[in-house]
N, C-alpha and C. Protein backbone atom coordinates (compact mmCIF):
# COMPACT_ATOMS: atom_id res chain seq x y z
N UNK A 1 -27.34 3.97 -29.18
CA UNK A 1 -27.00 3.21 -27.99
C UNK A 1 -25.63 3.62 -27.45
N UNK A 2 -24.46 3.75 -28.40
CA UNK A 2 -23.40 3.95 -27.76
C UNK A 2 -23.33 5.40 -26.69
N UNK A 3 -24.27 6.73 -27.82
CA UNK A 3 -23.87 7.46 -27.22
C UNK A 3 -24.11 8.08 -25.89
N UNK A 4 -25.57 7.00 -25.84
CA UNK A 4 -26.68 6.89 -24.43
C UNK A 4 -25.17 6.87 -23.49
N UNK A 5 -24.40 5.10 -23.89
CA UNK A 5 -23.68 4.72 -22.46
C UNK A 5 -22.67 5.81 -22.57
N UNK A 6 -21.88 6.21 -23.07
CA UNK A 6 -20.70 7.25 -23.26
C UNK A 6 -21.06 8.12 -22.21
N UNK A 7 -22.28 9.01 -22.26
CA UNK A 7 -23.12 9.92 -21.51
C UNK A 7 -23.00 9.23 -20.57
N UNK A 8 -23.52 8.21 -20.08
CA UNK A 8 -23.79 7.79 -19.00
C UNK A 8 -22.51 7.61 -17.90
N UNK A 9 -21.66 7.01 -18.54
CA UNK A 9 -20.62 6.59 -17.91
C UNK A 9 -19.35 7.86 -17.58
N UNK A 10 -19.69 9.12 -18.24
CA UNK A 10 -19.17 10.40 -18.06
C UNK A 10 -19.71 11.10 -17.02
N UNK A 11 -21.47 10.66 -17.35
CA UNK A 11 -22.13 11.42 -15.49
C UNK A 11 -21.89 10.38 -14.41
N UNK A 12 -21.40 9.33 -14.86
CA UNK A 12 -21.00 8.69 -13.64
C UNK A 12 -19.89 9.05 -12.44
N UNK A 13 -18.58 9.18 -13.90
CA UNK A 13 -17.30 9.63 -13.85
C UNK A 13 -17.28 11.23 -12.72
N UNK A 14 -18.28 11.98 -13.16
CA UNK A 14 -18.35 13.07 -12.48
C UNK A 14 -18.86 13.34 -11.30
N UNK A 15 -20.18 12.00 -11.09
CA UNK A 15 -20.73 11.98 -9.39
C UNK A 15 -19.76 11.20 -8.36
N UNK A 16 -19.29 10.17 -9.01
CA UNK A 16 -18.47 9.33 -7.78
C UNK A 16 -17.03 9.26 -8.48
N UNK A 17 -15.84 10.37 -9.13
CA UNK A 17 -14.54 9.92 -9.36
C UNK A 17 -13.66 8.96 -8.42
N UNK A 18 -13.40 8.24 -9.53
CA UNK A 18 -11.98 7.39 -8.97
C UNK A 18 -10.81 8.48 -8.49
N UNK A 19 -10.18 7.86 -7.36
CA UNK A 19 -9.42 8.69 -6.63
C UNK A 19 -8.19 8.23 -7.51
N UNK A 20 -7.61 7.29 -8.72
CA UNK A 20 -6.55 7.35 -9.14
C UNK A 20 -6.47 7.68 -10.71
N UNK A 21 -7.88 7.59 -11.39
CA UNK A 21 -8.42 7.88 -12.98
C UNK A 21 -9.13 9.04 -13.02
N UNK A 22 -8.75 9.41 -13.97
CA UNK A 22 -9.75 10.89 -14.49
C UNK A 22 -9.55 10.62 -15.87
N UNK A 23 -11.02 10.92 -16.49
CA UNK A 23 -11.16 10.71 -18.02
C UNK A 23 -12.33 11.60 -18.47
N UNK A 24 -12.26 11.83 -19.65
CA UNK A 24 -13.13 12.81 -20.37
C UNK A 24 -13.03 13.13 -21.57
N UNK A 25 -14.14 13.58 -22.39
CA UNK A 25 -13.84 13.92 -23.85
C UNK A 25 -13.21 14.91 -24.25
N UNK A 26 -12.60 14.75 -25.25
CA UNK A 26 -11.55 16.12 -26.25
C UNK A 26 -12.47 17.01 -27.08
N UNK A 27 -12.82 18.20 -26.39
CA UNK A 27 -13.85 19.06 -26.90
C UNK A 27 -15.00 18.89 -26.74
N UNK A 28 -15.71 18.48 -27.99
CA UNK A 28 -16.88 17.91 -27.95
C UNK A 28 -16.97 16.60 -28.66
N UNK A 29 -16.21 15.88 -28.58
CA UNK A 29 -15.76 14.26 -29.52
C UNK A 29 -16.83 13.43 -28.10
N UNK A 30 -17.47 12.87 -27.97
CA UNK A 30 -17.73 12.22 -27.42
C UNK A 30 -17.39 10.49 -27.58
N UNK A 31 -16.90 10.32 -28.53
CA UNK A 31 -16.64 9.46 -28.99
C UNK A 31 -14.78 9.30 -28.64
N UNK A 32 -14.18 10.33 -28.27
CA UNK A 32 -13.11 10.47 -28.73
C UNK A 32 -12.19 11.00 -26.85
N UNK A 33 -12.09 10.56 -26.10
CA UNK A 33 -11.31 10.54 -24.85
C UNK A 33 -9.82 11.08 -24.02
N UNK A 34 -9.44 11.64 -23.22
CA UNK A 34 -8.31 11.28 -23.23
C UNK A 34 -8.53 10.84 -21.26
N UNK A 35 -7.33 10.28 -21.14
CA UNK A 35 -7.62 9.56 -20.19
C UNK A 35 -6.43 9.72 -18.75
N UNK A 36 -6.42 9.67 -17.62
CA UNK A 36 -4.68 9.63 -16.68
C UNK A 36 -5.10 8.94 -15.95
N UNK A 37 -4.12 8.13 -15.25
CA UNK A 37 -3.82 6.98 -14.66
C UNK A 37 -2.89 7.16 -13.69
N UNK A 38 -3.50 7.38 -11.87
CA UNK A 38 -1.99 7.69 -11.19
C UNK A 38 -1.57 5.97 -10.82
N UNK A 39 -0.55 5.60 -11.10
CA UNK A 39 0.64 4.88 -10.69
C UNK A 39 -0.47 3.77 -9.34
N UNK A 40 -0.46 2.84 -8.77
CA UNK A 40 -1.40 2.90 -7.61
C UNK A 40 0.07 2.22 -6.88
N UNK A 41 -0.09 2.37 -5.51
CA UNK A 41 0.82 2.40 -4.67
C UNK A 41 1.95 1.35 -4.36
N UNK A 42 1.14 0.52 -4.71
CA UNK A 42 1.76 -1.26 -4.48
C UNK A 42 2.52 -1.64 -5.76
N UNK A 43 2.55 -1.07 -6.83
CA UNK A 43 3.30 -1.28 -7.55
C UNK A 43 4.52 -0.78 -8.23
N UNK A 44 5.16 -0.91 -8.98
CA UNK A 44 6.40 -0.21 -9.41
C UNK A 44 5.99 0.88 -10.54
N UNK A 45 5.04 1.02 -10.41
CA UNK A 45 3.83 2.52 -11.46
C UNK A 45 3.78 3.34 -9.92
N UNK A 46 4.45 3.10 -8.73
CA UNK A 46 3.63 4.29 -8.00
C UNK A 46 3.95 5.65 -8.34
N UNK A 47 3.39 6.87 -8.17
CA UNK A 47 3.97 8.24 -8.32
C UNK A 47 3.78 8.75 -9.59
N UNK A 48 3.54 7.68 -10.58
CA UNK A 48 3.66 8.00 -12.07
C UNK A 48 2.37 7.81 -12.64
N UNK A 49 2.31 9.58 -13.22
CA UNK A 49 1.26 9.94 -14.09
C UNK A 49 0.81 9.43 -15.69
N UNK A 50 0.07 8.67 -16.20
CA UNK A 50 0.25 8.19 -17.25
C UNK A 50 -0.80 8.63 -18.35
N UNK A 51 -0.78 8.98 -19.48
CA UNK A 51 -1.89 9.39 -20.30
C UNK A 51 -2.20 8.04 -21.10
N UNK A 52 -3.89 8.41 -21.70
CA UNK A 52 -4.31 7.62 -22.23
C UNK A 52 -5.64 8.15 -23.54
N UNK A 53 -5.11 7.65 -24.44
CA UNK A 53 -6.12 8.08 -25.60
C UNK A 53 -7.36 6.61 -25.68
N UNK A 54 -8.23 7.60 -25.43
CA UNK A 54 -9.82 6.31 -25.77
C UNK A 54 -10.14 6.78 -26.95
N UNK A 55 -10.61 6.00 -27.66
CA UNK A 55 -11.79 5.80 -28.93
C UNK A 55 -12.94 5.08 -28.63
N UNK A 56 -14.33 5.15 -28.77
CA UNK A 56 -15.51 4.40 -28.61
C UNK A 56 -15.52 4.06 -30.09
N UNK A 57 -15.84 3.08 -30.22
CA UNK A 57 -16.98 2.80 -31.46
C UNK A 57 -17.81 2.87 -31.84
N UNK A 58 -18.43 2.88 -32.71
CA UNK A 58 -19.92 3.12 -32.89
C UNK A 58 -20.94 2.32 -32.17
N UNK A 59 -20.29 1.03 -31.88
CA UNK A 59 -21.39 -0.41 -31.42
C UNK A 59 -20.66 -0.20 -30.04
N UNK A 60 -20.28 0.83 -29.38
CA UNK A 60 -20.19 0.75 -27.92
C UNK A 60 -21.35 0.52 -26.90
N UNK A 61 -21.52 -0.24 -25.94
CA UNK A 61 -20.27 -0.62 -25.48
C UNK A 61 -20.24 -2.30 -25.83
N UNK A 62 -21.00 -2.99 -26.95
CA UNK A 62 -20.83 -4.44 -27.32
C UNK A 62 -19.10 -5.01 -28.18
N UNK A 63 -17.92 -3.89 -28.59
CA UNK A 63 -17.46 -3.73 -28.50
C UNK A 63 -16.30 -2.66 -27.97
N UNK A 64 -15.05 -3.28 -27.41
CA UNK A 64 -14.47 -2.38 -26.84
C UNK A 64 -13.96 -1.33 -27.27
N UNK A 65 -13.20 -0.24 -26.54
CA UNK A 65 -12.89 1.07 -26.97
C UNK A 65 -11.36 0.77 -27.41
N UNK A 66 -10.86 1.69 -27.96
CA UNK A 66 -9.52 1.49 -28.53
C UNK A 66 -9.06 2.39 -27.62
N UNK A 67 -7.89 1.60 -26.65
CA UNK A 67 -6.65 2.38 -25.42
C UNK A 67 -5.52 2.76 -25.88
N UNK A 68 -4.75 3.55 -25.77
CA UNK A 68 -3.41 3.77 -25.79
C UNK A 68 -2.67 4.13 -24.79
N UNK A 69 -1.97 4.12 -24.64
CA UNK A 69 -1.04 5.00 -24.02
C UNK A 69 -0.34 6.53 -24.50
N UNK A 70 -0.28 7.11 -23.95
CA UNK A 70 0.36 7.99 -24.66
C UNK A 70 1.90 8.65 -23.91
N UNK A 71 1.78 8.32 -22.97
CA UNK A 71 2.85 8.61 -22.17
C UNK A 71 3.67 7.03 -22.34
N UNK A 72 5.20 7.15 -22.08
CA UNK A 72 5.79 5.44 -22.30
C UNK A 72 5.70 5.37 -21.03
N UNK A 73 5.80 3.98 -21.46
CA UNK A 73 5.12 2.57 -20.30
C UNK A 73 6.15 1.48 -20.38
N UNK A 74 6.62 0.97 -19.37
CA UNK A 74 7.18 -0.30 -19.45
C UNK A 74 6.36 -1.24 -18.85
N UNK A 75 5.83 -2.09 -19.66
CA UNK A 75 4.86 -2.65 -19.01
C UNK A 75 4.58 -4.10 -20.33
N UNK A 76 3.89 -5.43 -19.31
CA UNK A 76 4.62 -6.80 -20.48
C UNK A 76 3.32 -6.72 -21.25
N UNK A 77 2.00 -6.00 -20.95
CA UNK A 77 1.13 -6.04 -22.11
C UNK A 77 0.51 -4.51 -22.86
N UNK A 78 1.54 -3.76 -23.36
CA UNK A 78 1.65 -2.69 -24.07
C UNK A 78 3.10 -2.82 -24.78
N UNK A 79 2.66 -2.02 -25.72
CA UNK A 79 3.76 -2.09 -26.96
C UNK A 79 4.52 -1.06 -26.77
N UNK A 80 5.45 -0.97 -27.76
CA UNK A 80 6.14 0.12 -27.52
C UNK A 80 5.78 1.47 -28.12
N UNK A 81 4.51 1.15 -28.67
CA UNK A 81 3.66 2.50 -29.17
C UNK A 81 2.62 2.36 -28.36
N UNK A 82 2.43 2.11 -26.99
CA UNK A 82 1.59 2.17 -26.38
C UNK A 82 0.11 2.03 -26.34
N UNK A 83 0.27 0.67 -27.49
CA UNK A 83 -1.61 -0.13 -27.72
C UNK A 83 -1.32 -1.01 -26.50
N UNK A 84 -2.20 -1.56 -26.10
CA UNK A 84 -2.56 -2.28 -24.93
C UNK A 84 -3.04 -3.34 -25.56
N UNK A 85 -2.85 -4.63 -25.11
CA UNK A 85 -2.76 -5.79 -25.36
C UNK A 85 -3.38 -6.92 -23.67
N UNK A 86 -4.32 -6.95 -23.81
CA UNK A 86 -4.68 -7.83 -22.50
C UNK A 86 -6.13 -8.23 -22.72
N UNK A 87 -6.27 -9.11 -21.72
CA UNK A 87 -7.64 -9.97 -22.03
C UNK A 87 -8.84 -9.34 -22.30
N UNK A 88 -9.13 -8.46 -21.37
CA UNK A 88 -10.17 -7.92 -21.02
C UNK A 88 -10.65 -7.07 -22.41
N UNK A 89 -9.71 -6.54 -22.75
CA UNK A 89 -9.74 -5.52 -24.44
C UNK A 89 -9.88 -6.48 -25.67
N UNK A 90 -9.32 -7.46 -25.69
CA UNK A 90 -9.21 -8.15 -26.79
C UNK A 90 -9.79 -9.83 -26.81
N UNK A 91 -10.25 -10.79 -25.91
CA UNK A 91 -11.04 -11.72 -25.94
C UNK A 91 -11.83 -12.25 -24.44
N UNK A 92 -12.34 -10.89 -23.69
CA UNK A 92 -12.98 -11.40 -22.34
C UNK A 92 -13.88 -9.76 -22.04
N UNK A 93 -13.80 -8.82 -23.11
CA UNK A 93 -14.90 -8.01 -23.23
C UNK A 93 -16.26 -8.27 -23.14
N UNK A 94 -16.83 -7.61 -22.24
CA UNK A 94 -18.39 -7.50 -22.27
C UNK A 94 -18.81 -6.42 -22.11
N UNK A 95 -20.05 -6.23 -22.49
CA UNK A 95 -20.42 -4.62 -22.26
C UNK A 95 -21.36 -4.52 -21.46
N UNK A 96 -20.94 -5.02 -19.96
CA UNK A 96 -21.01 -4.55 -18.43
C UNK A 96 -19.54 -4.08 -18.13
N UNK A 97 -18.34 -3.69 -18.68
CA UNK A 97 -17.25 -3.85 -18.76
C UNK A 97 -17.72 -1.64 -18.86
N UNK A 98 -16.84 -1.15 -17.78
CA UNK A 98 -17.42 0.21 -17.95
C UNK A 98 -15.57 0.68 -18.39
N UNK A 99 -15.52 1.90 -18.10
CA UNK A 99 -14.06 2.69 -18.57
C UNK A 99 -13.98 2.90 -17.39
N UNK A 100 -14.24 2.99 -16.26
CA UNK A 100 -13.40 2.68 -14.78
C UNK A 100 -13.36 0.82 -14.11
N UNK A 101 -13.90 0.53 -14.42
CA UNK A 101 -13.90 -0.80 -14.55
C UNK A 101 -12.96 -1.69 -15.37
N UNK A 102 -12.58 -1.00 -16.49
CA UNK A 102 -11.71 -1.44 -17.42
C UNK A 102 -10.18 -0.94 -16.85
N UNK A 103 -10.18 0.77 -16.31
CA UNK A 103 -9.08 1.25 -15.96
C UNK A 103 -8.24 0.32 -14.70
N UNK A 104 -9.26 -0.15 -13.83
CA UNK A 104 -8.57 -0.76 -12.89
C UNK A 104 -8.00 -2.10 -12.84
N UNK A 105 -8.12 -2.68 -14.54
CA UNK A 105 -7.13 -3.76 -14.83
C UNK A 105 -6.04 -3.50 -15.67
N UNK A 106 -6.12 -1.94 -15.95
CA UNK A 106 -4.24 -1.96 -16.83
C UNK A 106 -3.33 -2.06 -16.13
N UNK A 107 -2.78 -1.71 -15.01
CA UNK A 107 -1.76 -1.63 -13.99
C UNK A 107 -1.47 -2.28 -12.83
């Protein structure tokens, strides 16, 4: 099941891209992501390029993927090792919840 949606949500990624996210797997990890994030305009992130490490799980997508940051972030729900900390990841997940769908609530 997971790796059905993974697939899926990668040929998604490739017919209609987000004009501020681009994401994709590391080699052949399908399981295994890296992710950028441009800044979006209205906020104090504008201009700024941000990286992001995904992990799927095995029970994707009924649980969520593990985010990071990898580039620093000042930001009030990421750490200073750049785990992400917010609702949507940690108690308001569902798996109608896609990885562009998810991207457009970190920032």
């Amino acid at each position: 099941m997971a790796l059905k949606r993974i697939n899926k949500e990668l040929y998604d990624l490739g017919i209609d891209p987000p004009s501020t996210f681009s994401a994709g797997p590391i080699d052949d990890d399908l399981f295994h992501w890296q992710a950028s994030i441009i800044g979006p305009s209205y906020t104090s992130y504008s201009g700024g390029i941000f990286h992001l490490d995904i992990r799927f799980p095995s029970d994707y997508p009924f649980r969520p993927p593990t985010v990071k940051f990898t580039t620093r972030i000042y930001h009030p729900n990421i750490t200073d090792n750049g785990s992400i900390d917010v609702d949507f990841l940690r108690d308001l997940w569902s798996p109608a919840i896609t990885i562009t769908k998810g991207n457009n609530n970190l920032l």
